[in-house]
N, C-alpha and C. Protein backbone atom coordinates (compact mmCIF):
# COMPACT_ATOMS: atom_id res chain seq x y z
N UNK A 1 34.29 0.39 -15.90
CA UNK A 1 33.61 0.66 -17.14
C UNK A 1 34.51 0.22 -18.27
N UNK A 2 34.05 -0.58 -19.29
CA UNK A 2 34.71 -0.65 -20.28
C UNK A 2 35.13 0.15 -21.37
N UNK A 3 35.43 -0.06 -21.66
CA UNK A 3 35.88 0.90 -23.46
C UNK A 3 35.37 0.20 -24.66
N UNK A 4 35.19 0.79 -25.51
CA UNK A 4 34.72 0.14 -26.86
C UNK A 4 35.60 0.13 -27.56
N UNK A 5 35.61 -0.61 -29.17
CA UNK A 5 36.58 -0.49 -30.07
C UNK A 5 36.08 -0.56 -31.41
N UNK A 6 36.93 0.13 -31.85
CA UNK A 6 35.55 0.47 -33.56
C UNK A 6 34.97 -0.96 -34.20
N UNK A 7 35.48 -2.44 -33.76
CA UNK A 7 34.78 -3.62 -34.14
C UNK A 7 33.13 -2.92 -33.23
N UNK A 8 33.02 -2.66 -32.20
CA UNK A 8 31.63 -2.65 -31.86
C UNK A 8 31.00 -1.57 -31.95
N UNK A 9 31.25 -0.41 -32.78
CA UNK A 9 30.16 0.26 -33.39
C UNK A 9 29.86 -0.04 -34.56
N UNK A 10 29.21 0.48 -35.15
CA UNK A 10 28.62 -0.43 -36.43
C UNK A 10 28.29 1.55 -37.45
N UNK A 11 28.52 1.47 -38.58
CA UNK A 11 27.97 2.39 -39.37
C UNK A 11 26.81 3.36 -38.88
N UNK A 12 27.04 4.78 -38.46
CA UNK A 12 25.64 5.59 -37.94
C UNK A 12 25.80 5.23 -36.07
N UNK A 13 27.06 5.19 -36.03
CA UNK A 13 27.11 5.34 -34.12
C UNK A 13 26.82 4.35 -33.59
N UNK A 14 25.75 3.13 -33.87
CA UNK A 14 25.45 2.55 -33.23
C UNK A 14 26.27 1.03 -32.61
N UNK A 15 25.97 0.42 -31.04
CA UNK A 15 26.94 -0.27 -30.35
C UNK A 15 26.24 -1.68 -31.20
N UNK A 16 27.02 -2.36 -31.85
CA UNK A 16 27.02 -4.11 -32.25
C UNK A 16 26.82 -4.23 -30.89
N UNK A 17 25.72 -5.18 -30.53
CA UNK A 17 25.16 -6.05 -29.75
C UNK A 17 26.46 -7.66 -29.88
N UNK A 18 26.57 -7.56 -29.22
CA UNK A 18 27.28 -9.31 -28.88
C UNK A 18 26.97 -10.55 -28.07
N UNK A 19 27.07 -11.25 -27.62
CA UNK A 19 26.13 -12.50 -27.38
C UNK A 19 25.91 -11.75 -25.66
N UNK A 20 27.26 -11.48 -25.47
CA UNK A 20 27.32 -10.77 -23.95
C UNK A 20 26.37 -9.13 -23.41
N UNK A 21 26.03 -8.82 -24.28
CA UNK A 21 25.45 -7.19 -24.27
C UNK A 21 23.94 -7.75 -24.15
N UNK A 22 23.64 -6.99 -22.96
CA UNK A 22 22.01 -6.88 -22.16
C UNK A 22 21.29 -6.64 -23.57
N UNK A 23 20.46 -7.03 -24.18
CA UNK A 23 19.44 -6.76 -24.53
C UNK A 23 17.89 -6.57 -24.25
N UNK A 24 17.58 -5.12 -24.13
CA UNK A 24 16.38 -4.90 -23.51
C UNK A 24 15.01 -4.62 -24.23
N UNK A 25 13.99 -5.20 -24.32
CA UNK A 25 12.94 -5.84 -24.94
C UNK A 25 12.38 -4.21 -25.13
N UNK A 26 12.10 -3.72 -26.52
CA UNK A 26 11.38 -2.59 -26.57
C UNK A 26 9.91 -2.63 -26.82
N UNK A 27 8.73 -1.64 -25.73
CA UNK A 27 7.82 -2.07 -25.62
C UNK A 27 7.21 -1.83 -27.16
N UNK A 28 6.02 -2.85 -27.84
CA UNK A 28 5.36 -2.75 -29.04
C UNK A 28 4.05 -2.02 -28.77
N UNK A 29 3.27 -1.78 -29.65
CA UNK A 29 2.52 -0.81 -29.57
C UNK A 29 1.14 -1.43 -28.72
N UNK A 30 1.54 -3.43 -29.49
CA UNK A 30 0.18 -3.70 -28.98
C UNK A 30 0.26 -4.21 -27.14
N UNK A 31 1.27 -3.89 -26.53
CA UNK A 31 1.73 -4.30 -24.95
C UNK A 31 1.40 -2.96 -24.85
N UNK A 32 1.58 -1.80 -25.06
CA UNK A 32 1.19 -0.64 -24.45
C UNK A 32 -0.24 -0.30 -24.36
N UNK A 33 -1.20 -0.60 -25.36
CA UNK A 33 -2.71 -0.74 -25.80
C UNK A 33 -3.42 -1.80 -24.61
N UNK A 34 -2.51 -2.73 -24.05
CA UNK A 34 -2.83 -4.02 -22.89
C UNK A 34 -3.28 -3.39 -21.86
N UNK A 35 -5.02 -3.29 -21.68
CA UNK A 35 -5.23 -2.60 -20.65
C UNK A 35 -5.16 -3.71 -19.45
N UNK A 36 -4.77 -2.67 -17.81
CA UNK A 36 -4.40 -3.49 -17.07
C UNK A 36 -5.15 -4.07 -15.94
N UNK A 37 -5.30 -5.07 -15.71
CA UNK A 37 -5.53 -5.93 -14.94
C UNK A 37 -5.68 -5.61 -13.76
N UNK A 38 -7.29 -5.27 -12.88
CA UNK A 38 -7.48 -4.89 -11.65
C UNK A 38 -7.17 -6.60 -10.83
N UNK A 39 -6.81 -6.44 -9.66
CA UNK A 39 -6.89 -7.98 -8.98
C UNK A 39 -8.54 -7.88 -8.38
N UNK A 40 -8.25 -9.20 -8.65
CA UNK A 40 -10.02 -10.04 -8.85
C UNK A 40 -10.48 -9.67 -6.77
N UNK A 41 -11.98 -9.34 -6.60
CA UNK A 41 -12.01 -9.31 -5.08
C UNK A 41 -12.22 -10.71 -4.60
N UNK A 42 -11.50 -10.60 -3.43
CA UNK A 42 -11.37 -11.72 -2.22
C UNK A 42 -12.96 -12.99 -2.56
N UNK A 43 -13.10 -14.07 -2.49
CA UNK A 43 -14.15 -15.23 -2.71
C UNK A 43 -14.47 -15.04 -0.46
N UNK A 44 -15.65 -14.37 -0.65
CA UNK A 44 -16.13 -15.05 0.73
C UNK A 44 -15.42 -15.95 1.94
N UNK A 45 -15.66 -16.86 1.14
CA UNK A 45 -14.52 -18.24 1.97
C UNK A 45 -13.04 -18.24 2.14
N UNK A 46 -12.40 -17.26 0.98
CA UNK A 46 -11.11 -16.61 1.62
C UNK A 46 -10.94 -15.69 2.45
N UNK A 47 -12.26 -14.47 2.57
CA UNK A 47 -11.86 -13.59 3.51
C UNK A 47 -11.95 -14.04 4.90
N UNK A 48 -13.44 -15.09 5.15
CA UNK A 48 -12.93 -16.16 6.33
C UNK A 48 -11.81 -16.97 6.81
N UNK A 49 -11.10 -17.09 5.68
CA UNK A 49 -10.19 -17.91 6.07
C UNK A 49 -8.84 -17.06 6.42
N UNK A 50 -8.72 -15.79 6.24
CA UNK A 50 -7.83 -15.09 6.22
C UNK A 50 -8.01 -14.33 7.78
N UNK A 51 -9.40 -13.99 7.65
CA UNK A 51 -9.78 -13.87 9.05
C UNK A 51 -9.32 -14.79 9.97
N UNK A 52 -9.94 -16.19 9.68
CA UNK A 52 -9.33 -16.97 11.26
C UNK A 52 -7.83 -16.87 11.36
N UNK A 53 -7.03 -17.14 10.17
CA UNK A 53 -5.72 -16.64 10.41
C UNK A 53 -5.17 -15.70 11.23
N UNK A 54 -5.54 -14.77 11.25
CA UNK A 54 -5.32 -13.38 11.88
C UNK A 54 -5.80 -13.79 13.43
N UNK A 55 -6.75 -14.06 13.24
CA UNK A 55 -7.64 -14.16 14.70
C UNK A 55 -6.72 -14.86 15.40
N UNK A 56 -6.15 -16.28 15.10
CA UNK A 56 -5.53 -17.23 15.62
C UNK A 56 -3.77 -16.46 15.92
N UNK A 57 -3.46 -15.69 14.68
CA UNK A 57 -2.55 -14.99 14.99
C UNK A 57 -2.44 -14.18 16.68
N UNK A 58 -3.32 -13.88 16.29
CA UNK A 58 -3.50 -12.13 17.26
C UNK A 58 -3.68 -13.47 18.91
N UNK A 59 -4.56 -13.95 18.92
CA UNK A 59 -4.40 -14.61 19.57
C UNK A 59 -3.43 -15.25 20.71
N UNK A 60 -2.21 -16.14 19.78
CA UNK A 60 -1.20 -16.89 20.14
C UNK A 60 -0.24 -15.10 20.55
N UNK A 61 -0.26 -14.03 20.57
CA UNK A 61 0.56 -13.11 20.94
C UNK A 61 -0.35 -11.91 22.18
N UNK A 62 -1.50 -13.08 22.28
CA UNK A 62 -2.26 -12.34 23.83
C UNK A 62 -3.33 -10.58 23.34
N UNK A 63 -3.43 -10.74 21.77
CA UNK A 63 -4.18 -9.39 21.92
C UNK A 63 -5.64 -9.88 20.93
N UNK A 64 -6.23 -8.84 20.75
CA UNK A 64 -7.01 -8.94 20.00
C UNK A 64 -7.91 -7.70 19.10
N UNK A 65 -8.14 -7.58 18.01
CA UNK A 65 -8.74 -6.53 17.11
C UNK A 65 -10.08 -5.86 17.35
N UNK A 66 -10.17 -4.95 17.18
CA UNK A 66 -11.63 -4.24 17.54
C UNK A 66 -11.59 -3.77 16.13
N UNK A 67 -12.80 -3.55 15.37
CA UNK A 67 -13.27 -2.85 14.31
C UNK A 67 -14.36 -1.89 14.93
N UNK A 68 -14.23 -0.46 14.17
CA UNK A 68 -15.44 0.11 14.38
C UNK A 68 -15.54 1.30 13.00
N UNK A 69 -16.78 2.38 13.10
CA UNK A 69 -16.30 2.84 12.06
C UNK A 69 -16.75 4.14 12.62
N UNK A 70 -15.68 5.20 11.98
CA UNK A 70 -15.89 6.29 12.76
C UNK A 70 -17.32 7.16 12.78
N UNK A 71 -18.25 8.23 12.92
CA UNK A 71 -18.93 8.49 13.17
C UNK A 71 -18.69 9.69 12.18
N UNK A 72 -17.33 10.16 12.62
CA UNK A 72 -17.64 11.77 11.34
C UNK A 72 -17.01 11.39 10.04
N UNK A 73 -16.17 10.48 10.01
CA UNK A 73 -15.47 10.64 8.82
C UNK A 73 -15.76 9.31 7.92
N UNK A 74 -16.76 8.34 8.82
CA UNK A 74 -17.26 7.43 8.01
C UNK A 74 -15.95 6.08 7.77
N UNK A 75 -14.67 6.55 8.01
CA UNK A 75 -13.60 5.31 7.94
C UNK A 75 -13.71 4.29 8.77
N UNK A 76 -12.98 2.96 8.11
CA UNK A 76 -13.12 2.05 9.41
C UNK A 76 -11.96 2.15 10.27
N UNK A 77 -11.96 1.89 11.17
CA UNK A 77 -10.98 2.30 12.16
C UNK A 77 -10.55 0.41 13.09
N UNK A 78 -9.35 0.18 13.07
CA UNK A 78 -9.11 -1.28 13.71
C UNK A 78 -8.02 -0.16 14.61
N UNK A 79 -8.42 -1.17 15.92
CA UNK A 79 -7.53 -1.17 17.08
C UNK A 79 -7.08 -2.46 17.20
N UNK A 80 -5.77 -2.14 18.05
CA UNK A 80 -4.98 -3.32 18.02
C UNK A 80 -5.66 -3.21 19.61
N UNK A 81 -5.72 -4.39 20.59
CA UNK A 81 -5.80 -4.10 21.76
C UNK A 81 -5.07 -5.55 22.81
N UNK A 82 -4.29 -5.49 24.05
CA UNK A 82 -4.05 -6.66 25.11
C UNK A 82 -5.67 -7.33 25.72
N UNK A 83 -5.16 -8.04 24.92
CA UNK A 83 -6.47 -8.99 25.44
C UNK A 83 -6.15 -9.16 27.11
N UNK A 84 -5.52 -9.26 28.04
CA UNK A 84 -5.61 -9.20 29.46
C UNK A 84 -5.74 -7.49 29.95
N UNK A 85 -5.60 -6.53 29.75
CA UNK A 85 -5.75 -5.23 30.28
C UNK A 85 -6.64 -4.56 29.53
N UNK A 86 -6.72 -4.80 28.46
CA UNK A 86 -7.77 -3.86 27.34
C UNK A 86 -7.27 -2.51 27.06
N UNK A 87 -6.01 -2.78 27.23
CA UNK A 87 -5.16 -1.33 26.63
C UNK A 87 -4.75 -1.50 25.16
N UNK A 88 -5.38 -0.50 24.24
CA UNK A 88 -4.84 -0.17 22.95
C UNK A 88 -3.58 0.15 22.75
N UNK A 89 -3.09 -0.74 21.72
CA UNK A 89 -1.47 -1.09 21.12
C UNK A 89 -1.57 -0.39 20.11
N UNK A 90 -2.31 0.06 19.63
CA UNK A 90 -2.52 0.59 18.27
C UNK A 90 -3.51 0.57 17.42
N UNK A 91 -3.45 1.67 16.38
CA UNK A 91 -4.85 2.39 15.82
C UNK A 91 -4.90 2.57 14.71
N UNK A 92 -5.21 2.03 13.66
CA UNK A 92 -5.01 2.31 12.51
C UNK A 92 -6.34 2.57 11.91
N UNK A 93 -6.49 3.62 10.96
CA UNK A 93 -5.54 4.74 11.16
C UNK A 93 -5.15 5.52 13.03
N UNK A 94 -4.06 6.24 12.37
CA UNK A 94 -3.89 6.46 14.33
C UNK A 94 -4.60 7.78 15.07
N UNK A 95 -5.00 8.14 16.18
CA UNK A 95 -5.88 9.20 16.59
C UNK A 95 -5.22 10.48 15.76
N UNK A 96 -3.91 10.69 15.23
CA UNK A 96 -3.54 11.71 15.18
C UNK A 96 -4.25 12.16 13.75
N UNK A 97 -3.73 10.74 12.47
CA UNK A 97 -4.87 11.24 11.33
C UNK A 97 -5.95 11.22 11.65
N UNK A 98 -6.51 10.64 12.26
CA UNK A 98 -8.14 10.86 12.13
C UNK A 98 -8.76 12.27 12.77
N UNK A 99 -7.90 12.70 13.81
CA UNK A 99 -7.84 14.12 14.28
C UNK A 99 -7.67 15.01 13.02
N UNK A 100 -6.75 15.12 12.24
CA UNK A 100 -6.30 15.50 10.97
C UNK A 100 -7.32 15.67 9.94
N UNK A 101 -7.89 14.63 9.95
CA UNK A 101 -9.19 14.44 9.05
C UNK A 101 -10.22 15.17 9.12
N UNK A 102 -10.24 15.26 10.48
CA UNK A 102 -11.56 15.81 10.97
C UNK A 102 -11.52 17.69 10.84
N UNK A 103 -9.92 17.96 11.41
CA UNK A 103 -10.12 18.82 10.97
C UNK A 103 -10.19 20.14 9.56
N UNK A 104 -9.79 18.85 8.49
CA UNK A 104 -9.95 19.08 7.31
C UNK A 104 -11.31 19.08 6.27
N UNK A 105 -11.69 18.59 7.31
CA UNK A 105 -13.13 18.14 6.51
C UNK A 105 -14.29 18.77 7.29
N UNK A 106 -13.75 18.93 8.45
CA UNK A 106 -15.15 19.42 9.48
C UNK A 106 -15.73 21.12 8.83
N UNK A 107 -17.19 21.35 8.70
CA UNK A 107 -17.68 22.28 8.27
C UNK A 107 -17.12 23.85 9.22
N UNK A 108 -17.12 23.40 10.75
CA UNK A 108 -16.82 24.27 11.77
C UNK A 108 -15.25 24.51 11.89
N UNK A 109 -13.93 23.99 11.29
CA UNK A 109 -13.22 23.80 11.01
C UNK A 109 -12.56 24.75 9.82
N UNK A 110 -11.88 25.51 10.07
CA UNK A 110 -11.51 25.94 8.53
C UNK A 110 -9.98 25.35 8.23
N UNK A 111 -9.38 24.12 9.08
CA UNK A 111 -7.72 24.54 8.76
C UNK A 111 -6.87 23.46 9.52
N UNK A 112 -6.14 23.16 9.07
CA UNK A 112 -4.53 22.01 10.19
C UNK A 112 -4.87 22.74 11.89
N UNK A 113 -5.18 23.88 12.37
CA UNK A 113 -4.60 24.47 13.42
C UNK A 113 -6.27 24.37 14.18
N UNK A 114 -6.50 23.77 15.44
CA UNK A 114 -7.34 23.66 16.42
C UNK A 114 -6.98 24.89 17.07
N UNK A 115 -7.98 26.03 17.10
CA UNK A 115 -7.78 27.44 17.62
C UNK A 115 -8.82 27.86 19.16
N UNK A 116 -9.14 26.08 19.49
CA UNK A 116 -9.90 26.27 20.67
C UNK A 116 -8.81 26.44 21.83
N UNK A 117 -8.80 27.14 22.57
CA UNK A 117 -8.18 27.49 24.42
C UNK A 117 -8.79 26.81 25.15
């Protein structure tokens, strides 16, 4: 850490700026008023194309994606799955939230804790 020397304060406390001292841009009233910018949705022909990507991905590493959508909670649900055994690699979201979900939301349900034996 450096030290200062009364050349770099200036009258009323404040540090003289020098060619070397960070100067940091203070926001103006009309950048704060800048409302912000949602990102624009996907064009059709990109979400295809992003798709075959993936597809071709998933592919070249032997598995492949299942979409479905759940039944109580209305989410979509992707499985990862081995395209030679048809064993699920993964669940997103994973059985445990969607268990979670259900029991937060379910009418018969009051709570985190499954109190069936």
């Amino acid at each position: 850490m450096s030290r200062l020397d009364a050349s770099q304060v200036e009258a009323g406390g404040e540090i003289a700026r020098s060619p070397r001292s960070p100067s940091f841009p203070q926001p103006t009233a009309a950048a704060e008023a800048t409302p912000v910018r949602q990102p624009a949705e996907p064009s059709t022909e990109e979400v295809k194309r992003a798709a075959q990507q993936l597809e071709t991905y998933m592919q070249s590493m032997n598995r492949y994606l299942e979409f479905r959508i759940d039944e109580d909670s209305g989410r979509t649900v992707v499985t990862v799955k081995d395209k030679n055994t048809g064993e699920t690699i993964r669940q997103i979201p994973s059985e445990e939230i969607m268990r979670l979900a259900h029991n937060l939301g379910g009418k018969a349900h009051t709570g985190l804790i499954d109190q069936t034996v």
